[in-house]
Protein backbone atom coordinates (compact mmCIF):
# COMPACT_ATOMS: atom_id res chain seq x y z
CA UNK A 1 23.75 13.43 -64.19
CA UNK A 2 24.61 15.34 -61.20
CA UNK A 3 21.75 12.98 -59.28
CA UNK A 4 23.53 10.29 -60.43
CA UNK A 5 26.67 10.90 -58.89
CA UNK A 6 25.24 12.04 -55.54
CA UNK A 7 23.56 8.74 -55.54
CA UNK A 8 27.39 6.93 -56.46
CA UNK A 9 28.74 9.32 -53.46
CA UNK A 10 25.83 8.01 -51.26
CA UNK A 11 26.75 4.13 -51.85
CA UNK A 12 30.47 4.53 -51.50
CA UNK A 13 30.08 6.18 -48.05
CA UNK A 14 27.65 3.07 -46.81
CA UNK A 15 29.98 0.99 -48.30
CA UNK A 16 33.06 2.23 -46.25
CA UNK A 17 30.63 2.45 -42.95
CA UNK A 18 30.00 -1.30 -43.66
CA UNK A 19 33.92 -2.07 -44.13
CA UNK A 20 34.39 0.47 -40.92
CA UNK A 21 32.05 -1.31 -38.59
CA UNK A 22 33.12 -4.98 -39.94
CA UNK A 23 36.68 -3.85 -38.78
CA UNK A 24 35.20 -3.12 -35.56
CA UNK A 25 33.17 -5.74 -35.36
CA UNK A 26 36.50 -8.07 -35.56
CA UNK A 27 38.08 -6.40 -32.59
CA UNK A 28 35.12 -7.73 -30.24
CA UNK A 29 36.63 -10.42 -28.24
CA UNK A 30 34.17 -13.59 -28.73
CA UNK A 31 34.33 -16.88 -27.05
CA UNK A 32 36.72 -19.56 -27.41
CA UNK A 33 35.45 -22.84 -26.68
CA UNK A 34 38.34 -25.21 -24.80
CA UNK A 35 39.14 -28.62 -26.09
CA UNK A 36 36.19 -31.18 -25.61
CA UNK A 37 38.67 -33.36 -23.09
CA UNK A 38 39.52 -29.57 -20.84
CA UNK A 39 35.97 -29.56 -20.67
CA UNK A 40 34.99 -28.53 -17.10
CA UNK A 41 31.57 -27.69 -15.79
CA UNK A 42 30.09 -26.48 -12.20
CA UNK A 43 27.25 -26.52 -10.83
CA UNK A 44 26.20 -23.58 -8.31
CA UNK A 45 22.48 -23.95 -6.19
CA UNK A 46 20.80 -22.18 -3.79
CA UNK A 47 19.02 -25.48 -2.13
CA UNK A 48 19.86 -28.64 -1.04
CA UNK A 49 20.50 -31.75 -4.05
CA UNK A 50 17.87 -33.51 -1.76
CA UNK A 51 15.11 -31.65 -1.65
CA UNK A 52 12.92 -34.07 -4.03
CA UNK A 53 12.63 -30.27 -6.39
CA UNK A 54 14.03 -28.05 -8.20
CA UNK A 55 17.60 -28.26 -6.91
CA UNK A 56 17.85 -32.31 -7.27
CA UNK A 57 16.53 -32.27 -10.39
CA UNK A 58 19.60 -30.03 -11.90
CA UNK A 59 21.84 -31.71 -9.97
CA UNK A 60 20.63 -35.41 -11.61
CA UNK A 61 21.12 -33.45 -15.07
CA UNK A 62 24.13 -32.81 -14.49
CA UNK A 63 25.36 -36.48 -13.15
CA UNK A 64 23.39 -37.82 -15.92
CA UNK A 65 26.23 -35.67 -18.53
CA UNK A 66 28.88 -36.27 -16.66
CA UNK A 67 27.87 -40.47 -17.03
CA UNK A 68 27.51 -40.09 -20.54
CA UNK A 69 30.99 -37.94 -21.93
CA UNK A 70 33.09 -38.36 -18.85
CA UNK A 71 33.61 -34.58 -17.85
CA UNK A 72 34.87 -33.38 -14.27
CA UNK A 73 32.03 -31.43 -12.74
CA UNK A 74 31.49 -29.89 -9.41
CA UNK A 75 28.33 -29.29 -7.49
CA UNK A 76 28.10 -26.48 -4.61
CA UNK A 77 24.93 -26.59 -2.53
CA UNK A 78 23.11 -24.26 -0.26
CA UNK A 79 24.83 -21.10 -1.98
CA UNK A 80 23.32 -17.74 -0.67
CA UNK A 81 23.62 -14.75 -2.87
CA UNK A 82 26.30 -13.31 0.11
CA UNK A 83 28.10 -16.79 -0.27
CA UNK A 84 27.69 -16.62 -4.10
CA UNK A 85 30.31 -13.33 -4.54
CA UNK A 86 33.14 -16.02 -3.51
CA UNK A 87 31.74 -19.84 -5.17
CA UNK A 88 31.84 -17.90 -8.81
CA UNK A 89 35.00 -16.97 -8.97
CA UNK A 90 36.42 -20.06 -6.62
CA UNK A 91 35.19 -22.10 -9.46
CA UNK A 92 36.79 -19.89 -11.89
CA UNK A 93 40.01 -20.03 -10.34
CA UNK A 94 40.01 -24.28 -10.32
CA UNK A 95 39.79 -23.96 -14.29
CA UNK A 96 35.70 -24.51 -15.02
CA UNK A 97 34.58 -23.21 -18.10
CA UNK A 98 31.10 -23.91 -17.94
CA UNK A 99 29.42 -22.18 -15.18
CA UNK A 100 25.80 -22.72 -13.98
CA UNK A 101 23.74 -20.40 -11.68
CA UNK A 102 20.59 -22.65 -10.77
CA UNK A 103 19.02 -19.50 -9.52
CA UNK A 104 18.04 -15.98 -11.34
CA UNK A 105 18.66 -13.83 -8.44
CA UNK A 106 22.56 -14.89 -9.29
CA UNK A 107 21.81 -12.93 -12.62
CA UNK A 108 23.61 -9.55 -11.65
CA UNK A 109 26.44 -11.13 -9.87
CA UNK A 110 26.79 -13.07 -13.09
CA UNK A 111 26.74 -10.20 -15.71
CA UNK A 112 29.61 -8.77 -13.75
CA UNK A 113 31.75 -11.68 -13.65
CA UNK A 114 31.23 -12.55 -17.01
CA UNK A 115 33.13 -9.08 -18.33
CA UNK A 116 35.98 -9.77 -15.91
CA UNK A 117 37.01 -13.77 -17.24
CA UNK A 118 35.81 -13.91 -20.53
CA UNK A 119 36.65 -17.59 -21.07
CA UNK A 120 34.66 -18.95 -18.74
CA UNK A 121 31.50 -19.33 -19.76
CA UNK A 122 28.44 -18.78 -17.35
CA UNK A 123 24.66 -19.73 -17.69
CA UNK A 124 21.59 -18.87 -15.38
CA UNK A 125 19.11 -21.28 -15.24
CA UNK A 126 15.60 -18.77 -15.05
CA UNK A 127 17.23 -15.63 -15.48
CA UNK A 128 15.86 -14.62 -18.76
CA UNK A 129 19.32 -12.50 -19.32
CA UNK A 130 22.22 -12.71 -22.09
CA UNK A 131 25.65 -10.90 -22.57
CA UNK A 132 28.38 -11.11 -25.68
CA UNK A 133 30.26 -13.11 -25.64
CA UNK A 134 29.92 -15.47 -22.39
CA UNK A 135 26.46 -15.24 -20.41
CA UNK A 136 23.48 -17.35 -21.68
CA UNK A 137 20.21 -17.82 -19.50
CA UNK A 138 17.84 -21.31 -20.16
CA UNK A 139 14.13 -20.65 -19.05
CA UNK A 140 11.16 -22.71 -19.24
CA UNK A 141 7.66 -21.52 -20.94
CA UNK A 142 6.19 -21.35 -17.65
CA UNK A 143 3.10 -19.63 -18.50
CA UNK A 144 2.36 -23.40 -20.73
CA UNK A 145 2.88 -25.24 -16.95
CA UNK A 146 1.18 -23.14 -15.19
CA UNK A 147 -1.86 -23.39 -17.56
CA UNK A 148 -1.24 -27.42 -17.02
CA UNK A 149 -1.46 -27.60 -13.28
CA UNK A 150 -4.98 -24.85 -13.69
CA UNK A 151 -6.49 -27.50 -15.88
CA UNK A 152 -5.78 -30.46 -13.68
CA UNK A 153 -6.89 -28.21 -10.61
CA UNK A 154 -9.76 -26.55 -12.35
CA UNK A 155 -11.25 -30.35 -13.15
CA UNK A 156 -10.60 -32.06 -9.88
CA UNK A 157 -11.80 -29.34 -7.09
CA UNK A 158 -15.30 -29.92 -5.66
CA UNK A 159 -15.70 -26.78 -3.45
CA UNK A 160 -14.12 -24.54 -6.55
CA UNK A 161 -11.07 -23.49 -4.15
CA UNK A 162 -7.78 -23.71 -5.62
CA UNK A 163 -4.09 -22.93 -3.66
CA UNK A 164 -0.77 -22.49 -4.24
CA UNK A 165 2.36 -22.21 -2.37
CA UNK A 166 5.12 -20.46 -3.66
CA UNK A 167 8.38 -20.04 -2.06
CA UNK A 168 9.09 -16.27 -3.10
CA UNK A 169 7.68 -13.65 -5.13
CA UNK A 170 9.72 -14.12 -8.61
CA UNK A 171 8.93 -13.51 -12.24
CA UNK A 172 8.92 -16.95 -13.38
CA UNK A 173 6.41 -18.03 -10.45
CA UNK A 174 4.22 -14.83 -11.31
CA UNK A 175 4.08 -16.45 -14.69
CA UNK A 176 3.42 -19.82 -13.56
CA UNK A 177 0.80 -18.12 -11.66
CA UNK A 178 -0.73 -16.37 -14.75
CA UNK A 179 -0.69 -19.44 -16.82
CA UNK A 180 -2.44 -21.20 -14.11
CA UNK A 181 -5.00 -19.16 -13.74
CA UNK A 182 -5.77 -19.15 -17.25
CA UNK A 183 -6.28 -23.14 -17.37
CA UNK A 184 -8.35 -23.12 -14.16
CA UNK A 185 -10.76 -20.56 -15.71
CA UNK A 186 -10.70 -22.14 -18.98
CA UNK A 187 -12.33 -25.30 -17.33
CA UNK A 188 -14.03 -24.00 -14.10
CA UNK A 189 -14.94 -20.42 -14.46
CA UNK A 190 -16.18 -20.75 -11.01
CA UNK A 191 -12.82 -21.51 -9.32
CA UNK A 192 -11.04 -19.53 -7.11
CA UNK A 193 -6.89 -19.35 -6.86
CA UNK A 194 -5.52 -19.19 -3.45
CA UNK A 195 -1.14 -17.50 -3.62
CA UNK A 196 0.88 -18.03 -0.40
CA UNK A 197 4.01 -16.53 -0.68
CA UNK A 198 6.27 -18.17 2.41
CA UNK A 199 9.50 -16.25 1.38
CA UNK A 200 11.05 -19.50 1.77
CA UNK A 201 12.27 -22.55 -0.44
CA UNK A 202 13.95 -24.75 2.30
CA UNK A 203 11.42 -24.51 4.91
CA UNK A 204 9.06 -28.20 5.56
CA UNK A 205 7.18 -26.61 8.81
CA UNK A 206 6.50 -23.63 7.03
CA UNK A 207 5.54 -24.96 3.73
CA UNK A 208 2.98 -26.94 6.16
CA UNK A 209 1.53 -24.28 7.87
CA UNK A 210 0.70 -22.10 4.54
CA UNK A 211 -0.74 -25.35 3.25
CA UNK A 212 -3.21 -25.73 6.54
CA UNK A 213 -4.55 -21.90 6.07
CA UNK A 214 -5.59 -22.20 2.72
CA UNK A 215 -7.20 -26.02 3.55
CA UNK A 216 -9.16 -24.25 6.86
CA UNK A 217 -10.69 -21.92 4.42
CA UNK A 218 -12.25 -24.58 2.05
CA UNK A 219 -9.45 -25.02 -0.57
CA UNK A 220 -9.63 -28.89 -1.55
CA UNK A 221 -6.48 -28.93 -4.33
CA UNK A 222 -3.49 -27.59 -3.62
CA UNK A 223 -0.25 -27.39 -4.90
CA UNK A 224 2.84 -25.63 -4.84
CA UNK A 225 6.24 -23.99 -5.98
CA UNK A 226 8.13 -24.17 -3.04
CA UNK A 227 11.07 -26.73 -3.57
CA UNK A 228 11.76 -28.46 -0.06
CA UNK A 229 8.95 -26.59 1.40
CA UNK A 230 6.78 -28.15 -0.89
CA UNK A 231 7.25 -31.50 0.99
CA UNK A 232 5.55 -29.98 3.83
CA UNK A 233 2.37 -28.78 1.42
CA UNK A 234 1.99 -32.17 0.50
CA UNK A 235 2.07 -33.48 3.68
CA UNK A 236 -0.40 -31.59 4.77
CA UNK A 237 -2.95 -32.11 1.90
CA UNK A 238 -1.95 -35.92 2.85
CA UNK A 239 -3.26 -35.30 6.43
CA UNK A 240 -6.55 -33.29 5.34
CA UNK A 241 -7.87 -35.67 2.64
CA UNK A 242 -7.35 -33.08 0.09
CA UNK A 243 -5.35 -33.16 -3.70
CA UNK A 244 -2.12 -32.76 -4.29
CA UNK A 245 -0.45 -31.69 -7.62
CA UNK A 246 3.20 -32.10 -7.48
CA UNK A 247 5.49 -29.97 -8.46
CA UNK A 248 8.74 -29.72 -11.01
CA UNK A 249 9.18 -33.80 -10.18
CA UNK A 250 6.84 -36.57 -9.78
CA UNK A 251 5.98 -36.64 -6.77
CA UNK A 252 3.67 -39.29 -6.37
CA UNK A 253 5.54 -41.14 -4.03
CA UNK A 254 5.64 -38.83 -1.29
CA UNK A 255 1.64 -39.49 -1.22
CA UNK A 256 0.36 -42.40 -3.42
CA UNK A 257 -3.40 -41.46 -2.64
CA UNK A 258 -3.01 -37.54 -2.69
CA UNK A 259 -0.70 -36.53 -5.17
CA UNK A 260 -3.49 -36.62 -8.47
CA UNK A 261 -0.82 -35.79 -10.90
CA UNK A 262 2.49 -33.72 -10.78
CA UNK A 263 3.59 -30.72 -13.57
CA UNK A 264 7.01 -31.57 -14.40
CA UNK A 265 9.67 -29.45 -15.75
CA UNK A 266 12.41 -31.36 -16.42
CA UNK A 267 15.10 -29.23 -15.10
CA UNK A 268 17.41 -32.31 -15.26
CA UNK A 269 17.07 -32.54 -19.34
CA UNK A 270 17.25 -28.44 -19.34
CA UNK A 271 20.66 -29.02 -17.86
CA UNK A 272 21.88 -31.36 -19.98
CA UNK A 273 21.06 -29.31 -22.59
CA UNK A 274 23.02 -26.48 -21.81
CA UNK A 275 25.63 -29.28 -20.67
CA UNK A 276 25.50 -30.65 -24.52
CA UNK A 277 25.31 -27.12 -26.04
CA UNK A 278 28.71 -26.20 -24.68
CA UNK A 279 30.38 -29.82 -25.24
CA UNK A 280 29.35 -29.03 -29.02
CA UNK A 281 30.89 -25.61 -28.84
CA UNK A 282 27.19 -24.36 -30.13
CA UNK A 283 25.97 -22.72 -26.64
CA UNK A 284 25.20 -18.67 -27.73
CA UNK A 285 25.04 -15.48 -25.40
CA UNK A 286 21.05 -15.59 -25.84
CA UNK A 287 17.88 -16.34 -24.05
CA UNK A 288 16.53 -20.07 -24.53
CA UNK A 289 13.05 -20.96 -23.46
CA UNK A 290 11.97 -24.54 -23.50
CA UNK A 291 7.96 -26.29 -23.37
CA UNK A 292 5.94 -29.07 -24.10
CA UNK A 293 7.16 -29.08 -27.83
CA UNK A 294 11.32 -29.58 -26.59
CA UNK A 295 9.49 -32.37 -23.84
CA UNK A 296 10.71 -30.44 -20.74
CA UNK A 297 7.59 -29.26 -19.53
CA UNK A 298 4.83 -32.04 -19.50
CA UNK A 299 1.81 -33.50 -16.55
CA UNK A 300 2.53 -37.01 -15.02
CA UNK A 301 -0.47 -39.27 -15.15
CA UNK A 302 -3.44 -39.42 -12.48
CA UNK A 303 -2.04 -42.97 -11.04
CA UNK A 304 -5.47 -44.07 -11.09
CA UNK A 305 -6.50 -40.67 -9.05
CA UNK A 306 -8.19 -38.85 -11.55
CA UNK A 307 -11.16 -40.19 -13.84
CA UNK A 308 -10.33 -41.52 -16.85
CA UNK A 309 -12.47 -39.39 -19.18
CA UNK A 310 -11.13 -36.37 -17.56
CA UNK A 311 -7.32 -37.57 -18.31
CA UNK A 312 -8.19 -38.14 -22.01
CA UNK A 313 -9.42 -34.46 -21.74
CA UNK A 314 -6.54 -33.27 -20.07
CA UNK A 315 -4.38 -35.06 -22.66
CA UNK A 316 -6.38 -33.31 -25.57
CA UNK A 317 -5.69 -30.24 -24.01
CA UNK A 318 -1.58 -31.05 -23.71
CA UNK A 319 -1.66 -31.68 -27.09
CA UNK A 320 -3.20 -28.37 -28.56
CA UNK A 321 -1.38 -26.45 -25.95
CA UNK A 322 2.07 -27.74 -27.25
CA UNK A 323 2.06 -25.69 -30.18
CA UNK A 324 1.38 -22.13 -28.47
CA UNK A 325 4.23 -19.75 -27.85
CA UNK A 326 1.59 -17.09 -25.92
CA UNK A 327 -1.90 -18.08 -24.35
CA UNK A 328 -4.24 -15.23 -24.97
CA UNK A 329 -7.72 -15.17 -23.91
CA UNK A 330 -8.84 -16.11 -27.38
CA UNK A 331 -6.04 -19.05 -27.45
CA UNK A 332 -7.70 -20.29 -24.23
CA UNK A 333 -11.54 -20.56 -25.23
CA UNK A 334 -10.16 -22.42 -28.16
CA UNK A 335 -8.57 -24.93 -25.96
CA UNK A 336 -11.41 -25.14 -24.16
CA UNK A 337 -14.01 -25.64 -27.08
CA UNK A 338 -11.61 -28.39 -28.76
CA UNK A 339 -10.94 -30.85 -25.99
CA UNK A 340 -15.12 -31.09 -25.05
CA UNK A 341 -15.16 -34.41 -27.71
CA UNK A 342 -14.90 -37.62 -25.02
């Protein structure tokens, strides 16, 4: 008897911690979303809205929304993280509640802000960070690109010499990185991967010159991260002979004959996602990662460039690869053993 009423003590103590911490849990201040016509959103980048890339792809997203529910929007360009300390908060102060960061490295400055105006709402695009009740970050799988561009690379190289131009050292182009040298060895075990790290996004010339070191030293594709920069990495695979694989965009048309193929991540539709997520008063403090499956990461076609048996193989491989959250070693023989049927 006596264990029974220990045990009767025991639940009526959990029960008042439960009522306790629900009372608590009330007091948290969450979000309130505005009315759909207050809705105001801004758009903050570190680049230029024409640099063919990354910025003018989130900057088309966000033109595309404002076409389609007839929201004022703002766009501020070129934003340094020094400049950044005064656009946040300028933008907070002209009544946007929807505030995008195209750029992780505005993730700190962002966590701050978000504690001091708690109705605005702020999102990093890349900055794999949340915060109750009003920071949200939407990343792509990049590892699944990555692997993309590796298998493109790995199938088109004759001298087995692969490069890459990033812009800067970051974690989502370390994963790209990984990812891509997981496809290339998955194909071409023989392959090489070239990183140049130009510590730069904006810069043509010097996107160029990284491009011509790796090319003297036998590398025959190439392709890059680099936004702007990356112009100049085409360019110069244009003036060697060499491949090209485009990056974020399709990027054909900046060299018909080079570019074999482009890895897109649709940065406009992951934009207009966010965009839509808010409208519907259903955006959450979390972490969202998008891939092949949600259609924002994806391969253009070869434009005649690349074989036609090895784009049905490539193909083969997108498909599989679509349902994959990780790619482990075992993951990638797999892939590689499937797609041999042409």
């Amino acid at each position: 008897m006596a264990f029974s009423k220990k045990n009767l003590l025991f639940l009526v103590l959990i029960a008042g911690f439960a009522l306790i911490a629900a009372s608590c849990s009330n007091n948290i201040p969450g979000y309130k979303f505005p009315d759909k016509k207050l809705v105001k959103i801004a758009l903050v980048l570190p680049g230029s809205i024409n640099d063919s890339s990354w910025n003018a792809s989130a900057y088309n997203g966000l033109k595309r929304f404002e076409s389609d529910y007839k929201i004022e929007i703002a766009v501020v360009e070129k934003v340094s993280l020094k400049d950044a300390q005064k656009v946040f908060p300028r933008l907070v102060e002209k009544g946007f509640n929807l505030i995008i960061g195209h750029n992780y490295q505005y993730t700190r400055l962002l966590k701050k802000l978000a504690m001091f105006y708690p109705q605005t709402f702020f999102c990093v695009i890349g900055g794999e960070t949340n915060q109750y009740p009003n920071l949200c970050s939407f990343n792509f799988k990049d590892e699944q690109y990555g692997y993309l561009i590796g298998i493109v690379a790995g199938l088109n190289t004759s001298t087995n010499k692969i490069g890459i131009v990033v812009g800067e050292k970051i974690p989502s182009i370390e994963k790209i990185i990984i990812g891509l040298r997981k496809g290339l060895k998955s194909v071409n075990p023989k392959a090489d991967l070239i990183v140049s790290y130009i510590n730069d996004w904006n810069d043509i010339a010097k996107g160029r010159e990284a491009a011509i070191e790796q090319i003297n030293t036998g590398v025959d594709v190439i392709t890059h991260f680099a936004d702007a920069a990356g112009i100049g990495v085409i360019k110069a695979a244009e003036e060697s002979d060499i491949s090209a694989i485009g990056a974020v965009v399709d990027q054909h048309e900046l060299a018909p004959t080079t570019v074999v193929s482009s890895g897109i991540q649709d940065i406009s539709q992951l934009i207009f996602l966010a965009c839509e997520q808010y409208y519907n008063h259903s955006l959450e403090p979390t972490s969202y990662h998008f891939g092949l499956k949600d259609q924002v990461i994806d391969i253009t076609s070869g434009y005649g460039n690349i074989d036609p048996t090895t784009e049905t193989r490539i193909n083969r491989i997108k498909v599989m690869l679509a349902d994959l959250e990780v790619i482990n070693q075992k993951e990638s023989d797999a892939l590689n053993k499937n797609k041999i049927v042409n």
